[in-house]
Protein backbone atom coordinates (compact mmCIF):
# COMPACT_ATOMS: atom_id res chain seq x y z
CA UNK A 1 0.00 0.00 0.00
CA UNK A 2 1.19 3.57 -1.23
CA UNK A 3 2.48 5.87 1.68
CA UNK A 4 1.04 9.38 1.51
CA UNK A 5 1.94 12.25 3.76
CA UNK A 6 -0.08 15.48 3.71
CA UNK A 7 0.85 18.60 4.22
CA UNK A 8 -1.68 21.84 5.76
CA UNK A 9 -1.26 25.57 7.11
CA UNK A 10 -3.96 26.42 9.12
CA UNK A 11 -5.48 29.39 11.49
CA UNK A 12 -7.87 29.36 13.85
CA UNK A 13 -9.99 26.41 11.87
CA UNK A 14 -12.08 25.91 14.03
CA UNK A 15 -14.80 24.89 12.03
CA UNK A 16 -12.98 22.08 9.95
CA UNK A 17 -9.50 21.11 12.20
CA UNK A 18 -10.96 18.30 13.91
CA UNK A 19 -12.73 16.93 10.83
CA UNK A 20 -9.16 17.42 8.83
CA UNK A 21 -7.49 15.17 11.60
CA UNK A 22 -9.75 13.07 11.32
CA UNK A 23 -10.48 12.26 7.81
CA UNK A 24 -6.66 12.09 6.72
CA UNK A 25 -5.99 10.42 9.85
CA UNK A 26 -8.42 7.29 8.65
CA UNK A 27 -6.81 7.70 5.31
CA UNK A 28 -3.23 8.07 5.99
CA UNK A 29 -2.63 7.67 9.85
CA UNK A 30 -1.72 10.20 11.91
CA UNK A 31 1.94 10.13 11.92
CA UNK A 32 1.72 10.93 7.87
CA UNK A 33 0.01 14.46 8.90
CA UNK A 34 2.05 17.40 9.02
CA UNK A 35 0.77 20.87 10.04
CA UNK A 36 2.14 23.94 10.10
CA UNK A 37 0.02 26.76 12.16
CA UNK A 38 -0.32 30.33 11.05
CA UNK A 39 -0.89 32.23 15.16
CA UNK A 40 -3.92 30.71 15.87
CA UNK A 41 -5.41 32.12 19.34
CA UNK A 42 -8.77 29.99 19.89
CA UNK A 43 -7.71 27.75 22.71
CA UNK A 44 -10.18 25.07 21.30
CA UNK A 45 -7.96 24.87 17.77
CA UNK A 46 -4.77 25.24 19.99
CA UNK A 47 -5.84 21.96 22.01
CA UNK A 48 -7.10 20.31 18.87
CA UNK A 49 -3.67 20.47 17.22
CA UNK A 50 -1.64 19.14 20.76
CA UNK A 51 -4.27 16.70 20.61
CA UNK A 52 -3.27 15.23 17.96
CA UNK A 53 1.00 15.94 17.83
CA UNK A 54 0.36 13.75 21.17
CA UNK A 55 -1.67 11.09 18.46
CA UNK A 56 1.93 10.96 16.15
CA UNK A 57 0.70 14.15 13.69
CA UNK A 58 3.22 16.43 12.95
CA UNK A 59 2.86 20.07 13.90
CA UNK A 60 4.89 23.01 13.41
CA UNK A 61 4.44 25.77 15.62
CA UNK A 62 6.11 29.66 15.63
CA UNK A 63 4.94 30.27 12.15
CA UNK A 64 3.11 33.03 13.34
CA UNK A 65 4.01 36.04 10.46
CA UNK A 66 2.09 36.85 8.12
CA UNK A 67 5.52 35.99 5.57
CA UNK A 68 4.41 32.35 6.98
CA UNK A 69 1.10 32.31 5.63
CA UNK A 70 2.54 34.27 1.84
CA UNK A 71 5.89 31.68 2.29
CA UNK A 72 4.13 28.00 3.05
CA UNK A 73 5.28 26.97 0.00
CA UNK A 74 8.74 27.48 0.41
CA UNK A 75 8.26 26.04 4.33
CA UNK A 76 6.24 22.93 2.78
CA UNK A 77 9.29 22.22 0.35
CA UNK A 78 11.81 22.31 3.48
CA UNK A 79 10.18 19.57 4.88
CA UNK A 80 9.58 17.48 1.73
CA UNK A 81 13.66 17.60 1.23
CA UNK A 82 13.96 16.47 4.66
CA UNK A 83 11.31 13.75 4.53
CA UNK A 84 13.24 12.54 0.81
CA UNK A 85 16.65 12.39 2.78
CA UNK A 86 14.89 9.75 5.02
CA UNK A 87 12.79 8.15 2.15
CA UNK A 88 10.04 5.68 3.49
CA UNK A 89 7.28 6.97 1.69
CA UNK A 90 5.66 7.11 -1.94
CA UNK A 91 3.87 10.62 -2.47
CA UNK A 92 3.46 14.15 -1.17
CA UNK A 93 -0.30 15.82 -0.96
CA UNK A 94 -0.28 19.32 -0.31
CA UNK A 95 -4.36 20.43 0.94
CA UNK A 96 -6.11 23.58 2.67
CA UNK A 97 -8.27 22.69 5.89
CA UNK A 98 -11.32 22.54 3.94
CA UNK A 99 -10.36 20.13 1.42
CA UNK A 100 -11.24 16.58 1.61
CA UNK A 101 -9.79 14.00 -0.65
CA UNK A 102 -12.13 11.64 -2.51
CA UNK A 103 -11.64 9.71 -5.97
CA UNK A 104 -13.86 8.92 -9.23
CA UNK A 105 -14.39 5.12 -9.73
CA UNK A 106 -16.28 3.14 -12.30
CA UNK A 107 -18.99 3.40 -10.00
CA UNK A 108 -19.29 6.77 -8.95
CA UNK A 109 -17.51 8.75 -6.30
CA UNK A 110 -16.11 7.71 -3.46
CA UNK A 111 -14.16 8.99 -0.14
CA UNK A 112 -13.97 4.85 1.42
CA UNK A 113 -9.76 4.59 1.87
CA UNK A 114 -9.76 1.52 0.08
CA UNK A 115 -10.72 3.10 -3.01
CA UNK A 116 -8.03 6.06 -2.35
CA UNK A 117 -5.50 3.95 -1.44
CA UNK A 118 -5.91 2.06 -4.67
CA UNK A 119 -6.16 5.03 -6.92
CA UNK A 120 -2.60 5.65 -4.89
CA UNK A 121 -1.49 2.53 -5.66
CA UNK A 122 -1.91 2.85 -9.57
CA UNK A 123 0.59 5.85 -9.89
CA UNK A 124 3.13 3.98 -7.97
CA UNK A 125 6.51 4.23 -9.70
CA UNK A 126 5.06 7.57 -12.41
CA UNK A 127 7.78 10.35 -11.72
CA UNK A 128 5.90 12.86 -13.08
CA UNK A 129 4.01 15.92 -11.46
CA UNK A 130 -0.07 14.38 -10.64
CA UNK A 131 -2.98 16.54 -11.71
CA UNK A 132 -5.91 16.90 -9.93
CA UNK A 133 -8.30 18.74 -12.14
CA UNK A 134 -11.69 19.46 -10.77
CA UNK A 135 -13.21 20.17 -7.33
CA UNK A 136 -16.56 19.50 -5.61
CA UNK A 137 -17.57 22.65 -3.86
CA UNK A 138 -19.86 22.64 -1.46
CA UNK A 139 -23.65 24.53 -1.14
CA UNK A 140 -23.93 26.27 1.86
CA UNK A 141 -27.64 26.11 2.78
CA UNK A 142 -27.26 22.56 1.64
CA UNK A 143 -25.47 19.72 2.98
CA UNK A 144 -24.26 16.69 0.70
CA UNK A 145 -25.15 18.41 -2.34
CA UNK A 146 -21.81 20.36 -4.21
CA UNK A 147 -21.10 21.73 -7.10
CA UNK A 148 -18.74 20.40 -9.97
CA UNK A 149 -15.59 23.00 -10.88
CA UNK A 150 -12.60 23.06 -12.80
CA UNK A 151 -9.86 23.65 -10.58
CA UNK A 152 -6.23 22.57 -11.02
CA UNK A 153 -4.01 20.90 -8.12
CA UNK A 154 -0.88 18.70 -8.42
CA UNK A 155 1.23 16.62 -6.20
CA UNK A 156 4.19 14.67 -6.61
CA UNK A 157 5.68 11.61 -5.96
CA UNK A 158 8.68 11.32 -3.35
CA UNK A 159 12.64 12.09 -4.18
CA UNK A 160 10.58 14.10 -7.19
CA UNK A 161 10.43 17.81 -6.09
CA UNK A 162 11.68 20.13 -8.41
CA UNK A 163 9.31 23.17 -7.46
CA UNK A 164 5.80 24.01 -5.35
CA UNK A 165 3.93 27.47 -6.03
CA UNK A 166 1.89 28.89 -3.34
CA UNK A 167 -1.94 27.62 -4.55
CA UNK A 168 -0.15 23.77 -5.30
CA UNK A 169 -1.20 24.43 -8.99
CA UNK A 170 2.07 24.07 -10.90
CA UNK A 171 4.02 21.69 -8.32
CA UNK A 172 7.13 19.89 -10.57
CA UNK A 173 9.14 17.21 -11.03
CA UNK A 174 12.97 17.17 -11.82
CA UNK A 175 12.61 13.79 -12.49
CA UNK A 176 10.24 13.29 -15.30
CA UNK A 177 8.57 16.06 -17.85
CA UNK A 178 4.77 16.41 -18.29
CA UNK A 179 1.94 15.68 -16.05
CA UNK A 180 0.01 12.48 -15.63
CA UNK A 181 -3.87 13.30 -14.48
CA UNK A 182 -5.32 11.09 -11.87
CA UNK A 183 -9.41 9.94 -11.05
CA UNK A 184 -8.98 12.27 -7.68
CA UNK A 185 -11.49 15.44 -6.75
CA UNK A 186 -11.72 17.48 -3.35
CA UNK A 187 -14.62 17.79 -1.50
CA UNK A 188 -13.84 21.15 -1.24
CA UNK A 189 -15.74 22.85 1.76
CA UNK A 190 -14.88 26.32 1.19
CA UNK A 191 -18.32 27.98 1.26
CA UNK A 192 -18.43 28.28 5.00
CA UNK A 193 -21.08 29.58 7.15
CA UNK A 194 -21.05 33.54 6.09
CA UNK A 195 -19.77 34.60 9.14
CA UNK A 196 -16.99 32.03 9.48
CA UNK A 197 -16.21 32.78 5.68
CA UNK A 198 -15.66 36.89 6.63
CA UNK A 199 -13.32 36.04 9.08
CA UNK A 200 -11.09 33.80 7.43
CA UNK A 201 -10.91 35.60 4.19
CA UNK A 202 -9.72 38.48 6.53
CA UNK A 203 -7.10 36.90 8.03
CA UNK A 204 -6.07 35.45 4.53
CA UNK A 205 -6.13 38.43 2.96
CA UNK A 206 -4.77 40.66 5.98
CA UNK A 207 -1.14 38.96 4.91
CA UNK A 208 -0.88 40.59 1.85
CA UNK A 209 -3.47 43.22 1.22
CA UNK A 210 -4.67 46.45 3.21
CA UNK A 211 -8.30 46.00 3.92
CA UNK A 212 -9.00 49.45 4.84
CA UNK A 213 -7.89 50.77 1.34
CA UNK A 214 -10.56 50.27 -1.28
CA UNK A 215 -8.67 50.87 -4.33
CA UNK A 216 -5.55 48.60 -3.30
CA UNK A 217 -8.33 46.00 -2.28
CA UNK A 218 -9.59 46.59 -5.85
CA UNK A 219 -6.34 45.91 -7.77
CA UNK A 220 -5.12 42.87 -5.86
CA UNK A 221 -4.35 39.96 -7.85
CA UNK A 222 -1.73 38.21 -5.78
CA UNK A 223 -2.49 35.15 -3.22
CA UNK A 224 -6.40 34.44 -2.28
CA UNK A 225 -7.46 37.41 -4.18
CA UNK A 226 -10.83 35.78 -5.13
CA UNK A 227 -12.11 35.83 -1.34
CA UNK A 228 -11.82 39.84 -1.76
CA UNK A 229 -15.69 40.03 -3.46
CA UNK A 230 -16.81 38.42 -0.47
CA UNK A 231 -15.89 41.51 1.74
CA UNK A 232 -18.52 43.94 -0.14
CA UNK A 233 -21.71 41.09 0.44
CA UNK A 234 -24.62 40.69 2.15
CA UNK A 235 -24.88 37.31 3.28
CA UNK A 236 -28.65 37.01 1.52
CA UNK A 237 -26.84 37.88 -1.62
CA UNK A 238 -23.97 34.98 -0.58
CA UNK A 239 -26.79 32.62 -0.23
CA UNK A 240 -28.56 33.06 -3.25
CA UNK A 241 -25.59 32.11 -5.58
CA UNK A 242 -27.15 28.50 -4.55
CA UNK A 243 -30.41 29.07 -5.41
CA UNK A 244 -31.12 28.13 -8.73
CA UNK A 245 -29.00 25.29 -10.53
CA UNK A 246 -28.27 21.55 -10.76
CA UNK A 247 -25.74 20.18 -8.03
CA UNK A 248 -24.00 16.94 -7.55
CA UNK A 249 -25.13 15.54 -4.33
CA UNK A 250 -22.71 12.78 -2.83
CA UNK A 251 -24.14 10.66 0.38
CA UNK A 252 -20.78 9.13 0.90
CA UNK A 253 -19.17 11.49 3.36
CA UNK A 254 -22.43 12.02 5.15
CA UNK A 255 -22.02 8.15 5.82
CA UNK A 256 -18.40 7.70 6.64
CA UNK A 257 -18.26 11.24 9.15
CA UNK A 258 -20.26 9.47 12.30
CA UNK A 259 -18.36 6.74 11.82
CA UNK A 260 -14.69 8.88 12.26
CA UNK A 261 -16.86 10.70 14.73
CA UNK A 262 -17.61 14.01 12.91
CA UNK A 263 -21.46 15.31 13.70
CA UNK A 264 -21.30 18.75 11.81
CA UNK A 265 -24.63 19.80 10.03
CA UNK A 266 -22.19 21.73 7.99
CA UNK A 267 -19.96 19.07 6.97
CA UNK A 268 -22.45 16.44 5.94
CA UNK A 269 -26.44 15.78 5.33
CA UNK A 270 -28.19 12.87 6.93
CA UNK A 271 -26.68 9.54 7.15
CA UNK A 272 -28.26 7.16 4.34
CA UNK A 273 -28.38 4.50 7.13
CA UNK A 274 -26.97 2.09 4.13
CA UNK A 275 -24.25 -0.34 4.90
CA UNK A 276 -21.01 0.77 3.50
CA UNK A 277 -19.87 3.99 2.13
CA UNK A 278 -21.36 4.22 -1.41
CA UNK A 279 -20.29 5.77 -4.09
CA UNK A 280 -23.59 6.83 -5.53
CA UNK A 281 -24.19 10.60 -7.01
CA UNK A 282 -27.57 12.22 -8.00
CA UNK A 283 -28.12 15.38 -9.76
CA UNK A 284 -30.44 17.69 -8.26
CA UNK A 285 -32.49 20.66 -10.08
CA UNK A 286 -33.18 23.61 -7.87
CA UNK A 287 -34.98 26.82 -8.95
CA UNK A 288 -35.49 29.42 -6.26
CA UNK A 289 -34.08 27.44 -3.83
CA UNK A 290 -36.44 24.66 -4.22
CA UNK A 291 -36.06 21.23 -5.53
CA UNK A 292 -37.45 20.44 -8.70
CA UNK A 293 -36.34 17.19 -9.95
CA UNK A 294 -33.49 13.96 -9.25
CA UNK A 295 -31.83 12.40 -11.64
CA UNK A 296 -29.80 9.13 -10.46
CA UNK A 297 -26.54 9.17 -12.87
CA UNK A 298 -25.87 5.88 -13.42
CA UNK A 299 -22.23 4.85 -14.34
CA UNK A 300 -23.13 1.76 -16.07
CA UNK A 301 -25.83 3.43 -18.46
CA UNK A 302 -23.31 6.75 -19.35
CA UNK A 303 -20.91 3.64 -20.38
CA UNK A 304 -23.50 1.84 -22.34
CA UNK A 305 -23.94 5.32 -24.10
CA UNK A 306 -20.87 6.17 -24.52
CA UNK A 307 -18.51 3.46 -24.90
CA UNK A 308 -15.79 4.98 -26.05
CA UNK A 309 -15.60 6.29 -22.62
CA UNK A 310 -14.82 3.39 -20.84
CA UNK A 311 -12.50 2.14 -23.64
CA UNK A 312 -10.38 5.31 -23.19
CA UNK A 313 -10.24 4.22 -19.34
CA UNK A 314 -12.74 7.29 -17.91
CA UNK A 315 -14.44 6.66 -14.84
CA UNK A 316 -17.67 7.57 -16.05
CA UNK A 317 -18.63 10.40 -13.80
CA UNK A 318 -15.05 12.07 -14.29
CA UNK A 319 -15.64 11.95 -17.40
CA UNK A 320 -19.01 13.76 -17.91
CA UNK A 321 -18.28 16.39 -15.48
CA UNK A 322 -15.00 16.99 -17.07
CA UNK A 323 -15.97 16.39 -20.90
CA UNK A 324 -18.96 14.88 -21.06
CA UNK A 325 -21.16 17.83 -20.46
CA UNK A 326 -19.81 20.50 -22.67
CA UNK A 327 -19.76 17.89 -25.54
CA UNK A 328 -23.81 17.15 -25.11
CA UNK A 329 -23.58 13.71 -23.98
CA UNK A 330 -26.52 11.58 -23.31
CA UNK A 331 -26.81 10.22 -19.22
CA UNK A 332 -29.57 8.13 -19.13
CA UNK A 333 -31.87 6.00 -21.36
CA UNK A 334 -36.14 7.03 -21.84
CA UNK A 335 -38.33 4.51 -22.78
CA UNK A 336 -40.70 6.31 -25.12
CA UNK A 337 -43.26 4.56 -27.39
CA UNK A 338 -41.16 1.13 -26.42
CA UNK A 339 -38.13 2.50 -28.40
CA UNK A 340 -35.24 3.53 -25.98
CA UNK A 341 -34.40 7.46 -26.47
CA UNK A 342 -31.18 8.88 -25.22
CA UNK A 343 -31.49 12.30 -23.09
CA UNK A 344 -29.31 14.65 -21.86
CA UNK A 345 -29.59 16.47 -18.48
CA UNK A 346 -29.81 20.29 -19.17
CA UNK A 347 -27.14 22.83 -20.00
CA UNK A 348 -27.45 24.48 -16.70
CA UNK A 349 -26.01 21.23 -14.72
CA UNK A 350 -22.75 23.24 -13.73
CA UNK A 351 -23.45 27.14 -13.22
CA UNK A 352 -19.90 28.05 -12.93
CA UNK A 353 -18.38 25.90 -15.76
CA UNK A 354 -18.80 28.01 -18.81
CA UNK A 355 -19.79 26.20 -21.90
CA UNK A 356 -16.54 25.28 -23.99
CA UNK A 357 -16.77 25.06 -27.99
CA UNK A 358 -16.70 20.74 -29.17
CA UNK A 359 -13.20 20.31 -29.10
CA UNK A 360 -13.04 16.83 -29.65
CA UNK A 361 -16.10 15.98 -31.47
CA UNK A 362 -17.52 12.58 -29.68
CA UNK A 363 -14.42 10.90 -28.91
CA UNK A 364 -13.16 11.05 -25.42
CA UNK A 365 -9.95 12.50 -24.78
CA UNK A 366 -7.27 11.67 -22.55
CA UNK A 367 -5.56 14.81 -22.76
CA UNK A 368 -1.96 13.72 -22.67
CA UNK A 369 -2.55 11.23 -19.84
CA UNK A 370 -0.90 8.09 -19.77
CA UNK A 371 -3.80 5.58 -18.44
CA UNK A 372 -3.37 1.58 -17.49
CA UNK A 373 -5.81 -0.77 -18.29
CA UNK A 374 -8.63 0.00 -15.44
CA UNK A 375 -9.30 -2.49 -12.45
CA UNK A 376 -11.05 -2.56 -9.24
CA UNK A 377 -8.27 -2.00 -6.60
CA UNK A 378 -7.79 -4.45 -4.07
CA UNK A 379 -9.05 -3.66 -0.35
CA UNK A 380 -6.16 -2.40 1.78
């Protein structure tokens, strides 16, 4: 089984800390977390991280300027040439606090470590830079239920660090050109509570930004420079971005969270009740903040559809969040007059992906990735 260490910079999360420790705790074990903390002063977060340096984690302390916070890269890279001078592991993930690691399987989506650890295990012995492309963000007023973006990370493997930028966008490897894109996503659960979100795009954005000058504020483009818009908003207005549009809504973390004992209505919606963590995702219409319809996406039907997606070795729901959307491609199968009709959900399924012009007609592309024959990874 693939070793994975992660590596965080955190203040004052107190919404999300515990649940960090202990979701990549259950994935990795503790002793494969390393944290480095940015002055936090809530006594509850302070406890929270001894509580788990006594458990094995990691945790750097005195980090406390705001040159920390601007710098983590450069302090994140430090420790990755000291862990490669002592080997004894296979790959580096750099995450925020609010990022939770799940993968795309032939069945769905899935956050259950024996389907991480075997997407993990598949890039064993690459010594190229990993891509990450897309991220599950959540809905605020709406727990389980996300919504599908493109956004780029990369990690490496170990003894492969060439270079890490601040955002882990354009990580590289002085071992081996080009990247290799993997099945993996992030739960990413960065639209907090508005109050919570205020306060910790302050103290992001206090680093490297005057707040109390408009027109600096207004020509920042350096590090977290898109939390600046939500500075000027109402929180009705922050809500209502949700209202209207089809999300992806993933029971899987809502399942596994009591189990790693996480109860945050935030975090997760009702348990299913379900043995197992599965992997199933719906697609849910919502116009004016109500629901209007469900669709089940079935992995086996978008195959059946589309089979030159699974020959090019797509999981199926990577694949038509990624591709399969912008290029028009049928879901699910209608029975009408006894003759089987193909239909498409509608164009508004992702509101923040723009639509993109048919690049590749109806072939699937891998875009320079290198993919293996596809298998079900062994259990762990």
């Amino acid at each position: 089984m693939a070793r994975v260490r992660c590596l965080m910079m955190q203040r004052d999360e107190t919404l999300l800390l515990e649940a960090w420790f202990r979701y990549y705790g259950y994935l990795f074990g503790f002793q494969n977390l390393c944290v480095f903390d940015n002055n936090s002063t809530d006594p509850a977060v302070i406890e929270t991280l001894r509580t788990y340096e006594r458990a094995g984690a990691d945790i750097h302390w005195g980090h406390n300027r705001p040159e920390d916070f601007l710098g983590r890269h450069e302090h994140f890279k430090n420790v990755i040439r000291h862990w490669d001078s002592g080997g004894q592991y296979d790959f580096v993930l750099p995450v925020d606090c609010d990022e939770f690691l799940a993968v795309f399987t032939e069945d769905g989506l899935s956050c259950a470590r024996t389907a991480i650890h075997g997407a993990f295990d598949a890039l064993l012995g690459d010594k190229r830079t990993f891509e990450i492309q897309s991220m599950l963000f959540n809905v605020p007023s709406r727990p389980g239920y996300f919504r599908p973006e493109p956004h780029i990370r990369t990690f490496l493997a170990a003894e492969t660090l060439d270079d890490m930028d601040f955002g882990f966008q354009s990580c590289s490897s002085r071992i081996s050109h080009g990247r290799r894109i993997t099945d993996f996503t992030f739960l990413h659960m960065h639209n907090k509570p508005f109050s919570n979100l205020l306060q910790h795009a302050r103290y992001k954005l206090e680093k490297a930004v005057p707040l109390d000058n408009p027109k600096i504020l207004t020509g920042y483009n350096g590090p977290e420079a898109r939390l600046i818009r939500y500075l000027g908003m109402k929180e009705d207005d922050y809500l209502r971005q949700f209202d209207n549009g089809v999300f992806l809504r993933f029971q899987g973390l809502a399942d596994l969270m009591p189990a790693l004992g996480i109860a945050s209505q935030y975090l997760t919606e009702k348990a299913s009740g379900k043995p197992g963590i599965p992997d199933q995702t719906d697609f849910i219409d919502v116009t004016k903040g109500r629901i209007t319809k469900t669709t089940y996406f079935d992995p086996a039907i978008y195959l059946q559809l589309n089979a030159d997606v699974g020959a090019a070795g797509f999981p199926p729901l990577r694949h038509y969040i990624s591709h399969g959307r912008d290029e028009g491609r049928p879901v699910m199968e209608t029975i009408s007059g006894g003759v089987i009709a193909e239909a498409a959900l509608p164009d508004s399924l992702i509101l923040s992906t723009p639509r993109k012009k048919q690049a590749q007609s109806k072939k699937a592309s891998a875009r320079g990735q290198t993919r293996q024959p596809r298998r079900k990874p062994a259990a762990s």
